[in-house]
N, C-alpha and C. Protein backbone atom coordinates (compact mmCIF):
# COMPACT_ATOMS: atom_id res chain seq x y z
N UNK A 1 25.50 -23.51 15.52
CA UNK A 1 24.79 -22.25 15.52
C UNK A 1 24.78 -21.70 14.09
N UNK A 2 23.26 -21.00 13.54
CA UNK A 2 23.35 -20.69 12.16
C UNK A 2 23.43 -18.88 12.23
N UNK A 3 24.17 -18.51 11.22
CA UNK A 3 24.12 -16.92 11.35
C UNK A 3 23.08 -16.83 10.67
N UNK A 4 22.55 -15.04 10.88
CA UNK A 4 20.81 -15.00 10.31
C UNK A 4 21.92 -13.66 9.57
N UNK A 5 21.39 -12.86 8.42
CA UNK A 5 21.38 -11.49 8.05
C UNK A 5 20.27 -10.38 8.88
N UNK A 6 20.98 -9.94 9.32
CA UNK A 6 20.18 -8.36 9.63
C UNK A 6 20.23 -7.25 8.99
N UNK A 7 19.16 -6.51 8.77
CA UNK A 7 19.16 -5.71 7.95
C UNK A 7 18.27 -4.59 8.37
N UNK A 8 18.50 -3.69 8.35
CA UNK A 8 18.59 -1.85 8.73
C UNK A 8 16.56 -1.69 8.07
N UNK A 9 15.52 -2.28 8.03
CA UNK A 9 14.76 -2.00 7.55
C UNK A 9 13.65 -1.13 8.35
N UNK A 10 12.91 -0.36 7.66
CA UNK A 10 12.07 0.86 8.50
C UNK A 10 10.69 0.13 8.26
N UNK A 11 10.00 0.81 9.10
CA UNK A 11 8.25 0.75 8.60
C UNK A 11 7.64 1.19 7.57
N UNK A 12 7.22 0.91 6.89
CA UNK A 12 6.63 0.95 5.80
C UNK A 12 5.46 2.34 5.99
N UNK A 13 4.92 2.47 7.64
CA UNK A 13 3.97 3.33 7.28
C UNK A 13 4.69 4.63 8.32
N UNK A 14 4.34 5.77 8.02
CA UNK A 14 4.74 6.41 8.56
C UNK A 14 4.09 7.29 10.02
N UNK A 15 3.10 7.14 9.26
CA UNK A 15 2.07 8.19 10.37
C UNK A 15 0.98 7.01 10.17
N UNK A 16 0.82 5.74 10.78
CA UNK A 16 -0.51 4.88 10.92
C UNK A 16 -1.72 5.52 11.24
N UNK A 17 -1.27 7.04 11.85
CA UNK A 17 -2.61 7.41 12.58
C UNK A 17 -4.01 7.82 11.61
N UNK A 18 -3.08 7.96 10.40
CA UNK A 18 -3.65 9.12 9.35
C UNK A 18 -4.70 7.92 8.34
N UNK A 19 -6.17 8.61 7.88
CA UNK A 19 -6.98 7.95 7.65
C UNK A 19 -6.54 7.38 6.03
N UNK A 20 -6.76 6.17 5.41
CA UNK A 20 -6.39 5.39 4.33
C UNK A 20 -7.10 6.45 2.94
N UNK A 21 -7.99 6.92 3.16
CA UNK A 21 -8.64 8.25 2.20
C UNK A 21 -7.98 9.11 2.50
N UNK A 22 -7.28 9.70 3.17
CA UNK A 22 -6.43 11.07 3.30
C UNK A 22 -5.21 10.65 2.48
N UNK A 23 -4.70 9.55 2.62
CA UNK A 23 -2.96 9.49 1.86
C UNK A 23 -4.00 9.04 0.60
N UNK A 24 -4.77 8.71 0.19
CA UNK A 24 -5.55 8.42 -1.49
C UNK A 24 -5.57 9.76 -1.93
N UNK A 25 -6.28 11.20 -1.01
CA UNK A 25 -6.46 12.14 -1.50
C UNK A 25 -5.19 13.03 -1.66
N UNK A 26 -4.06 12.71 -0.60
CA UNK A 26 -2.63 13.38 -0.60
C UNK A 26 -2.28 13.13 -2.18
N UNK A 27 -1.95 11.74 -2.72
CA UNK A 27 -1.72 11.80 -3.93
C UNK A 27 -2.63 11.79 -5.42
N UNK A 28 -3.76 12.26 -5.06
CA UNK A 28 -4.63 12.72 -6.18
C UNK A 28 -4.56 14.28 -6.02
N UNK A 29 -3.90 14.87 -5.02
CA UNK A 29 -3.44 16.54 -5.15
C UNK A 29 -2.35 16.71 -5.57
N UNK A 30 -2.04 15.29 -5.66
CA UNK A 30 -0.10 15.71 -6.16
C UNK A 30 1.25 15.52 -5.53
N UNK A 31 0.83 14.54 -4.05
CA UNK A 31 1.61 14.65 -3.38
C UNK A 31 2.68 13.01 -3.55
N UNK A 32 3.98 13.94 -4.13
CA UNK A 32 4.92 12.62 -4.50
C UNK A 32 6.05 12.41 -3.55
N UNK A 33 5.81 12.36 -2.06
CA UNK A 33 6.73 11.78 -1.18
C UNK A 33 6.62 10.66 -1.47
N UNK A 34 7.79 9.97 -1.23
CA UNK A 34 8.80 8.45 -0.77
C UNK A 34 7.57 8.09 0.08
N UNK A 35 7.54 8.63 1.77
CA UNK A 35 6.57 8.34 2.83
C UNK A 35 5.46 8.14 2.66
N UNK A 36 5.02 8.73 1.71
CA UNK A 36 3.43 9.06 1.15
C UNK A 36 3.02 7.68 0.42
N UNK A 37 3.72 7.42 -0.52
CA UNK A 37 3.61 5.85 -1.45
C UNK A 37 3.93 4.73 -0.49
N UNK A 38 5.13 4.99 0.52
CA UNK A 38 5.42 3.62 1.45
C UNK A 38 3.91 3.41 2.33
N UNK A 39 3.48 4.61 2.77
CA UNK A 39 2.41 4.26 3.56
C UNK A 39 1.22 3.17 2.78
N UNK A 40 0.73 4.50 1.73
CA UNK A 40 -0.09 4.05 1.09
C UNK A 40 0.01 2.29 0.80
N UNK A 41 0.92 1.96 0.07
CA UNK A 41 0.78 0.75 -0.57
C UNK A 41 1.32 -0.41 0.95
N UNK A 42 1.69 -0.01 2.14
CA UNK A 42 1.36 -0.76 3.61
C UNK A 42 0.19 -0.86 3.43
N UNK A 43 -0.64 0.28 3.63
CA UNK A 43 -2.16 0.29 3.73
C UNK A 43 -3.11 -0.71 3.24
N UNK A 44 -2.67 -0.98 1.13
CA UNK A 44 -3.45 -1.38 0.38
C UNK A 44 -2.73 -3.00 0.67
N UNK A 45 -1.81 -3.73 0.92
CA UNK A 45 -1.86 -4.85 1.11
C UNK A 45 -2.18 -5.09 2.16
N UNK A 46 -2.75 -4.56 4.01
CA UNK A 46 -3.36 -5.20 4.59
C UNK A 46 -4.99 -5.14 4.48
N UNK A 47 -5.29 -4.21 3.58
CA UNK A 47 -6.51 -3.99 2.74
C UNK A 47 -6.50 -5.21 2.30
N UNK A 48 -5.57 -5.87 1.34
CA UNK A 48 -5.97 -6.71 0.24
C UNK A 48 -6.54 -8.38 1.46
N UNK A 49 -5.68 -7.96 2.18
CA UNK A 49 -6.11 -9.14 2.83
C UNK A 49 -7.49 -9.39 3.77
N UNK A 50 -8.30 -8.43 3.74
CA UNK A 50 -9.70 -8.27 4.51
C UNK A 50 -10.45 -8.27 3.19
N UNK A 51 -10.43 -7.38 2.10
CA UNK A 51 -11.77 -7.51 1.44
C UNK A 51 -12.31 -8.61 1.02
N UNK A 52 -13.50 -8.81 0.18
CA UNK A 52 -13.94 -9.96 -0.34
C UNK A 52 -13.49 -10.26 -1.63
N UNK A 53 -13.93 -11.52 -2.20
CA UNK A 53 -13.73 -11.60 -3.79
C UNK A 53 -14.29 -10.49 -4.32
N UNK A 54 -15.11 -9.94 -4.26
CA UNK A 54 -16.32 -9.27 -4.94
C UNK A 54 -15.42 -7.94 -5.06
N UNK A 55 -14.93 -7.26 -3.82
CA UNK A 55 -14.50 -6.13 -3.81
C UNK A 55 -12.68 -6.32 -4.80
N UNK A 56 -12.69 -7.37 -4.29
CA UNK A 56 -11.08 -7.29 -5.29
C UNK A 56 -11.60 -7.18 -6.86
N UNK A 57 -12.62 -8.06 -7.17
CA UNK A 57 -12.86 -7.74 -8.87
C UNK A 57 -13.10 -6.40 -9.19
N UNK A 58 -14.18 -5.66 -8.13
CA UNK A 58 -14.04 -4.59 -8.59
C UNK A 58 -12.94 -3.44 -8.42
N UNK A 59 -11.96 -3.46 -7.68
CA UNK A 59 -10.82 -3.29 -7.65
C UNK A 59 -10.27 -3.30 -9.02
N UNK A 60 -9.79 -4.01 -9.50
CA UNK A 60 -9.21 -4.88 -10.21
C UNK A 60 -10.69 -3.91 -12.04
N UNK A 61 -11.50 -4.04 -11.75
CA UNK A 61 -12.20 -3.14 -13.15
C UNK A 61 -11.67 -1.60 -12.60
N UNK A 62 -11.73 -1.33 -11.90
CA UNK A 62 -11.08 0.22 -11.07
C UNK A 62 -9.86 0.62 -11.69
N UNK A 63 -9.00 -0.30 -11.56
CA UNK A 63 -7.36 -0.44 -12.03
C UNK A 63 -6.95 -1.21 -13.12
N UNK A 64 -7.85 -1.06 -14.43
CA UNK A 64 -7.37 -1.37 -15.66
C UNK A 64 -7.02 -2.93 -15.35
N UNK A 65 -7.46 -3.72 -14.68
CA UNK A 65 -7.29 -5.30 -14.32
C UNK A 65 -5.81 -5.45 -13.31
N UNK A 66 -5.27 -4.52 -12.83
CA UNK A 66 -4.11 -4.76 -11.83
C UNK A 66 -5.02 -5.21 -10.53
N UNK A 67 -4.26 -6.14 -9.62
CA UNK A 67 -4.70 -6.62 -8.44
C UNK A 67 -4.43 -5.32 -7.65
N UNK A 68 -4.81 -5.62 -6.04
CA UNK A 68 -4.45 -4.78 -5.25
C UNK A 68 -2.64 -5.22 -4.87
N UNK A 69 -2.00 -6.03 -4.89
CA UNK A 69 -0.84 -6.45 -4.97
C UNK A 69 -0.11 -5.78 -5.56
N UNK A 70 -0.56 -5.61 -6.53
CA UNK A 70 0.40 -5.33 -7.99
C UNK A 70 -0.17 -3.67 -7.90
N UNK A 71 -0.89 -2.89 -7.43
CA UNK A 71 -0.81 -1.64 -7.42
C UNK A 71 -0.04 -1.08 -6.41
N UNK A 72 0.01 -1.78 -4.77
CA UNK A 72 0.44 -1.81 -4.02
C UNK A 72 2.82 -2.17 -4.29
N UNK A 73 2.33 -2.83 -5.03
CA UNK A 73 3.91 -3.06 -5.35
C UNK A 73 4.64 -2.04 -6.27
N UNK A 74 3.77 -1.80 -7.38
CA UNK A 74 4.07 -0.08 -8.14
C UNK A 74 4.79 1.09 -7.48
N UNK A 75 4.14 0.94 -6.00
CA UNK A 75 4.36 2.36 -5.17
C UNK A 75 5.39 1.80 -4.06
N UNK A 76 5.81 0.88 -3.87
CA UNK A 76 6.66 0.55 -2.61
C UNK A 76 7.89 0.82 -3.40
């Protein structure tokens, strides 16, 4: 029998209910919760995994050449 580690980890999003433009606009008003960034950057990596090439490049001219990954990882 192999032991596994367990570990105490939460959800990443807090309120799923709440629209992906509302936590964008929460922190373009200023809003610097912990909850607020965990959501957000949940959000932007199952984002990253639906858009197209097309939309990640422009992403990516949006954000000074950062991926959605790597903006998403900034805020977690």
């Amino acid at each position: 029998m192999t032991k596994s580690l367990k570990t105490d980890s939460q959800p990443l999003e807090k309120k799923p209910t709440v629209a992906l433009k509302d936590w964008i606009q929460a922190v373009a008003v200023g809003n610097r919760e912990e909850d607020t960034f965990s959501t957000l950057a949940g959000r932007l990596i199952r984002l990253e995994k639906q858009i197209s090439d097309k939309q990640r490049k422009v992403f990516k001219e949006k954000t000074g050449g950062k991926t959605v990954t790597e903006v998403a990882g900034n805020m977690a």
